[in-house]
PDB file of N, CA and C in Angstrom:
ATOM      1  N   UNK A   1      61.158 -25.883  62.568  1.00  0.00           N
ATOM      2  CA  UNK A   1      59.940 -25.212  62.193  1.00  0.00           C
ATOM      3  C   UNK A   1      58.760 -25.763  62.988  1.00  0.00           C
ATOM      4  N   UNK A   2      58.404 -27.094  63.158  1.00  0.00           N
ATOM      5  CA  UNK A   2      57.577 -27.642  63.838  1.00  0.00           C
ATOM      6  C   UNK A   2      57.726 -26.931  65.259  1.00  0.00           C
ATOM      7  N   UNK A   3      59.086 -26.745  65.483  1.00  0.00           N
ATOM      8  CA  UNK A   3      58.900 -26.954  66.992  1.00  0.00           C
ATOM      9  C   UNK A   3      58.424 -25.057  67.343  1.00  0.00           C
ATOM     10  N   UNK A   4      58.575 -24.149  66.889  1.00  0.00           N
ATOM     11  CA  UNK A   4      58.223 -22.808  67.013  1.00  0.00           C
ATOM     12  C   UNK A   4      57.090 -22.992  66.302  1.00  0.00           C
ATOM     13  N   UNK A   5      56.184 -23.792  65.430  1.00  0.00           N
ATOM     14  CA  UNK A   5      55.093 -23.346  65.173  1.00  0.00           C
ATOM     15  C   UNK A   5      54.344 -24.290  66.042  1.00  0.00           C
ATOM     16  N   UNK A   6      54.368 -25.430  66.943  1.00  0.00           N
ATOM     17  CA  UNK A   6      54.008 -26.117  68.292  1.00  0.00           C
ATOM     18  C   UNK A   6      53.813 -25.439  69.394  1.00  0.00           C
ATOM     19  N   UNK A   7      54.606 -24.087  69.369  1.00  0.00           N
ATOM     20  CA  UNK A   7      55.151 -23.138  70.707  1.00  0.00           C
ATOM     21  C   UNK A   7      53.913 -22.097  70.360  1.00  0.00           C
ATOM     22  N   UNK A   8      53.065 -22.269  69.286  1.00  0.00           N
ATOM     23  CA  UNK A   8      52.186 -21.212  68.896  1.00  0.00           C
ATOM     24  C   UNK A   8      50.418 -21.690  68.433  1.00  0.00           C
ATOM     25  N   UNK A   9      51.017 -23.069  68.211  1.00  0.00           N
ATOM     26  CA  UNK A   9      49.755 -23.186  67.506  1.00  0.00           C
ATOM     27  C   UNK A   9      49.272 -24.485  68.392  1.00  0.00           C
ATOM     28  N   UNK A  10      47.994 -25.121  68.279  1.00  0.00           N
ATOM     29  CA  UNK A  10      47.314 -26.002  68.732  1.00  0.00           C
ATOM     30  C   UNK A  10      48.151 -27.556  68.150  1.00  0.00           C
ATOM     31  N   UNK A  11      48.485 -28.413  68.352  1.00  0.00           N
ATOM     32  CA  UNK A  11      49.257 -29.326  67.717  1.00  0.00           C
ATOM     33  C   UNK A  11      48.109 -30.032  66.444  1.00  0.00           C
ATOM     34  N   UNK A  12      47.081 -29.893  66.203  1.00  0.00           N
ATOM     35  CA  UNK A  12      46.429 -30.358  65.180  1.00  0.00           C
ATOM     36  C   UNK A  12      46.660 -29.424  64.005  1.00  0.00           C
ATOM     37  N   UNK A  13      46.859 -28.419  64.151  1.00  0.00           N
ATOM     38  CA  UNK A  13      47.271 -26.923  63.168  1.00  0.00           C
ATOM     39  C   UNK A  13      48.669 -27.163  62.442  1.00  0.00           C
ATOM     40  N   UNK A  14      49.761 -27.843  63.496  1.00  0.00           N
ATOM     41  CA  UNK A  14      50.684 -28.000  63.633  1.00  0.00           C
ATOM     42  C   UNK A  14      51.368 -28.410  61.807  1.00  0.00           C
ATOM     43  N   UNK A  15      51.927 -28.172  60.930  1.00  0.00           N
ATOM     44  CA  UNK A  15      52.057 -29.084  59.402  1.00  0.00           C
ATOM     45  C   UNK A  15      52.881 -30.195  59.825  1.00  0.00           C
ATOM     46  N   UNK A  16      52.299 -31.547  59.534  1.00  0.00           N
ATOM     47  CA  UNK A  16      52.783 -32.397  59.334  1.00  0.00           C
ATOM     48  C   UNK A  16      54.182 -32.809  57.914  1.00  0.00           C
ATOM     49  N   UNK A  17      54.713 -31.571  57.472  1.00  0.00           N
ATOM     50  CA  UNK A  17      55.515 -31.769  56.155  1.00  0.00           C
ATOM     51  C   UNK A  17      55.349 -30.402  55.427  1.00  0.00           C
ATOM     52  N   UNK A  18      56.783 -29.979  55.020  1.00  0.00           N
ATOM     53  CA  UNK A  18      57.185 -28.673  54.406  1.00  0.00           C
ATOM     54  C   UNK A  18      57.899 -29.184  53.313  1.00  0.00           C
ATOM     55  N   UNK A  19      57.362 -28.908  52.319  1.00  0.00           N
ATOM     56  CA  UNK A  19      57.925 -29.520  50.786  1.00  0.00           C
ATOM     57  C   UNK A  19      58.344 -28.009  49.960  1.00  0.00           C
ATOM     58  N   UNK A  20      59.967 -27.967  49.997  1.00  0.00           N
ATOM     59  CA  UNK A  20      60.043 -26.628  48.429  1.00  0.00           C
ATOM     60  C   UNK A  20      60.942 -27.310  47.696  1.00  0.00           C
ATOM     61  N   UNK A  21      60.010 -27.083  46.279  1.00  0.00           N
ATOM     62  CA  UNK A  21      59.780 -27.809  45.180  1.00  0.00           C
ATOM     63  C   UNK A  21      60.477 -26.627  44.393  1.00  0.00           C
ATOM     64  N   UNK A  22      61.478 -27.164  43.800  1.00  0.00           N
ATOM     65  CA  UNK A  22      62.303 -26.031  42.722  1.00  0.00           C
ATOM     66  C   UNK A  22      61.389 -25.489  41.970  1.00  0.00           C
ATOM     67  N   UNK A  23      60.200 -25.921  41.720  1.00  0.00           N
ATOM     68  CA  UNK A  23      59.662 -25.136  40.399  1.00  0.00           C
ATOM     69  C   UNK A  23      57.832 -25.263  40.878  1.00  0.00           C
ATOM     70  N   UNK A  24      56.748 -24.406  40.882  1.00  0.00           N
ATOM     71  CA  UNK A  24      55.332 -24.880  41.176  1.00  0.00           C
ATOM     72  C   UNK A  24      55.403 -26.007  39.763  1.00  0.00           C
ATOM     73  N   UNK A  25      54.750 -27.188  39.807  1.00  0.00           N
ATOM     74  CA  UNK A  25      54.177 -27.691  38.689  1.00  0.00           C
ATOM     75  C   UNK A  25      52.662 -26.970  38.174  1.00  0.00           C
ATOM     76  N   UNK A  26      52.706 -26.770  36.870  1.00  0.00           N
ATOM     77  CA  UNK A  26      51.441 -25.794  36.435  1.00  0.00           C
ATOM     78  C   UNK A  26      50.817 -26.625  35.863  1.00  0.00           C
ATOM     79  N   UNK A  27      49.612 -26.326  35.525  1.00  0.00           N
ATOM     80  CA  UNK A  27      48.657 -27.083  34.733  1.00  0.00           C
ATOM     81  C   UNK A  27      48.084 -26.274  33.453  1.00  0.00           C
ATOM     82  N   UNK A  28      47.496 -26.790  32.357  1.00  0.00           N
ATOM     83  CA  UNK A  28      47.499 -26.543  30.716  1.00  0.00           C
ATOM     84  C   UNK A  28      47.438 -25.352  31.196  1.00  0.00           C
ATOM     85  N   UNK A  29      46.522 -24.735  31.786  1.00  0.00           N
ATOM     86  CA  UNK A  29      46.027 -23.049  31.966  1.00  0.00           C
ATOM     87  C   UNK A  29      46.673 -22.136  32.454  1.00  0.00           C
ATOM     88  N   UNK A  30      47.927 -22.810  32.562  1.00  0.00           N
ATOM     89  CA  UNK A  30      48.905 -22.133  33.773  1.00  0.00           C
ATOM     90  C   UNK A  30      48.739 -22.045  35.701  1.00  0.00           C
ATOM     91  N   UNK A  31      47.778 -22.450  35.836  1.00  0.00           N
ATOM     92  CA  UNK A  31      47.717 -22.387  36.969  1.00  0.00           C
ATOM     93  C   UNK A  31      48.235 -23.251  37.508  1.00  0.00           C
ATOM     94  N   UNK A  32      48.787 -23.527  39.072  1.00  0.00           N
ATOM     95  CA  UNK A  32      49.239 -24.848  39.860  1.00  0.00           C
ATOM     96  C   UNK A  32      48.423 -25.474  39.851  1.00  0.00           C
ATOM     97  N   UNK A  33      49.272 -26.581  39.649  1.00  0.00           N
ATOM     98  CA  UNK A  33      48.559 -28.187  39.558  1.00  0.00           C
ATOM     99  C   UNK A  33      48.769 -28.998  41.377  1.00  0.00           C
ATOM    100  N   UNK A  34      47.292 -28.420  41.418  1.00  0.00           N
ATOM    101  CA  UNK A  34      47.213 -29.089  43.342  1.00  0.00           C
ATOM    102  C   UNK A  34      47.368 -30.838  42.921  1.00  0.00           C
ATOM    103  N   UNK A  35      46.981 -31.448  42.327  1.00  0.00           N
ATOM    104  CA  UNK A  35      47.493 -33.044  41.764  1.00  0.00           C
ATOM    105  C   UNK A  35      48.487 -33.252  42.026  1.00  0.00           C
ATOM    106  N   UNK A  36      49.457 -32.284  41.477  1.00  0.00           N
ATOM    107  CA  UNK A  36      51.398 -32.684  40.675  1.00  0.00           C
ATOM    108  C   UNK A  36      51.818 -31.927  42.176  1.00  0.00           C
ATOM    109  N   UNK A  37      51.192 -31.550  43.174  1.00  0.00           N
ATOM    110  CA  UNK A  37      51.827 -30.929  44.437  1.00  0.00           C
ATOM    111  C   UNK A  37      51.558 -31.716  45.407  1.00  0.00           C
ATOM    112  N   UNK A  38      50.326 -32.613  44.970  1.00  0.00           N
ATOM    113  CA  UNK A  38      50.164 -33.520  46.404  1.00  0.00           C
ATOM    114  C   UNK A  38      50.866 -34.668  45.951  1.00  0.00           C
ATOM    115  N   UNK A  39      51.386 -34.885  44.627  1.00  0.00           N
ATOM    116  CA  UNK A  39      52.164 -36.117  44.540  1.00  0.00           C
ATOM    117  C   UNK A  39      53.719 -35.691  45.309  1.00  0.00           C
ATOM    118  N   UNK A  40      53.950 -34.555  44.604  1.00  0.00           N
ATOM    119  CA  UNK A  40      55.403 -34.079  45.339  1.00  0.00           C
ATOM    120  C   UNK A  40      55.630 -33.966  46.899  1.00  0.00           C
ATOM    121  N   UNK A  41      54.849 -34.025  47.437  1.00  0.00           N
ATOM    122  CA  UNK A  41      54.557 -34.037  49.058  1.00  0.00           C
ATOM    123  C   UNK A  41      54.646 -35.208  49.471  1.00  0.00           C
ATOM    124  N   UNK A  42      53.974 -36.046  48.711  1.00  0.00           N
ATOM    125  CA  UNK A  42      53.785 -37.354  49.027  1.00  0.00           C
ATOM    126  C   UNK A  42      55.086 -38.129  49.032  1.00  0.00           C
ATOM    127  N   UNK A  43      55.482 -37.982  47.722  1.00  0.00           N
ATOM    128  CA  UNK A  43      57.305 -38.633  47.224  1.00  0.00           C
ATOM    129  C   UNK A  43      58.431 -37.771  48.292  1.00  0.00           C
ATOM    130  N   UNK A  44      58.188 -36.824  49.170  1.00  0.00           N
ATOM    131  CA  UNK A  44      58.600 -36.079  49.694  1.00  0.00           C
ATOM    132  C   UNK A  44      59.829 -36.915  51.162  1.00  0.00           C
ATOM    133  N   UNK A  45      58.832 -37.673  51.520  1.00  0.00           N
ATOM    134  CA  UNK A  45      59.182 -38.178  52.451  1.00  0.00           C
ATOM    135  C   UNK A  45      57.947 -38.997  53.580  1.00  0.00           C
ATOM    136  N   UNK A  46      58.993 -39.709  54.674  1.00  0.00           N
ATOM    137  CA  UNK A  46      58.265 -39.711  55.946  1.00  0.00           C
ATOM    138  C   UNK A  46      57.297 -38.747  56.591  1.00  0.00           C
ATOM    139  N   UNK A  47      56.218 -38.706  56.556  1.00  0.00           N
ATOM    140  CA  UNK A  47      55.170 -37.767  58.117  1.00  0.00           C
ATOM    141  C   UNK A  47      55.539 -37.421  58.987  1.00  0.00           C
ATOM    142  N   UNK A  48      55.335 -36.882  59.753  1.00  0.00           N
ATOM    143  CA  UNK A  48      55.302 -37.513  61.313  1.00  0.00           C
ATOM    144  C   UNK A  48      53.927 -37.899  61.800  1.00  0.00           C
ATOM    145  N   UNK A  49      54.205 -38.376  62.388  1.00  0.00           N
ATOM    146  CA  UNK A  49      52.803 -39.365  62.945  1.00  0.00           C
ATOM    147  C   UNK A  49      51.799 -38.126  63.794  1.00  0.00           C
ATOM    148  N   UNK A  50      50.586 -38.559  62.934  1.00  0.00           N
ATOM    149  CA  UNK A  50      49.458 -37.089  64.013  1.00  0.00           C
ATOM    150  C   UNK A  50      49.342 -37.582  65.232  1.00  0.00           C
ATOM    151  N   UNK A  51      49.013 -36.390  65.604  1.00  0.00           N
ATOM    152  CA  UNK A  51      48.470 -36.919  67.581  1.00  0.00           C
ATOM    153  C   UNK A  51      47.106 -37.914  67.565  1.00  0.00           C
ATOM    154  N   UNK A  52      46.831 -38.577  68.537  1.00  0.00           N
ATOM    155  CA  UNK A  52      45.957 -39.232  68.411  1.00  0.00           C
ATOM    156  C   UNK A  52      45.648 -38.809  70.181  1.00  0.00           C
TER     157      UNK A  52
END
């Protein structure tokens, strides 16, 4: 995936990490919980290292 969206996009655009998560985590209101998604990203794995 990186490497066809590299072939298209600017490498800063580029996602550093593709997380699918069996289920969205929701919050009281029902809506997704951006919190409980950046933890799951996080526990996800290794990065790859940005360009510098």
């Amino acid at each position: 995936m990186r490497g066809a969206l590299g072939e298209k996009l600017p490498e800063h655009l580029v996602l550093s990490r593709v997380v699918f998560p069996d289920s969205v985590p929701r919050a009281v209101a029902g809506r997704a919980d951006r919190a409980a998604l950046v933890r799951l990203s996080r526990e996800a794995g290794p990065r790859h290292p940005s360009p510098r």
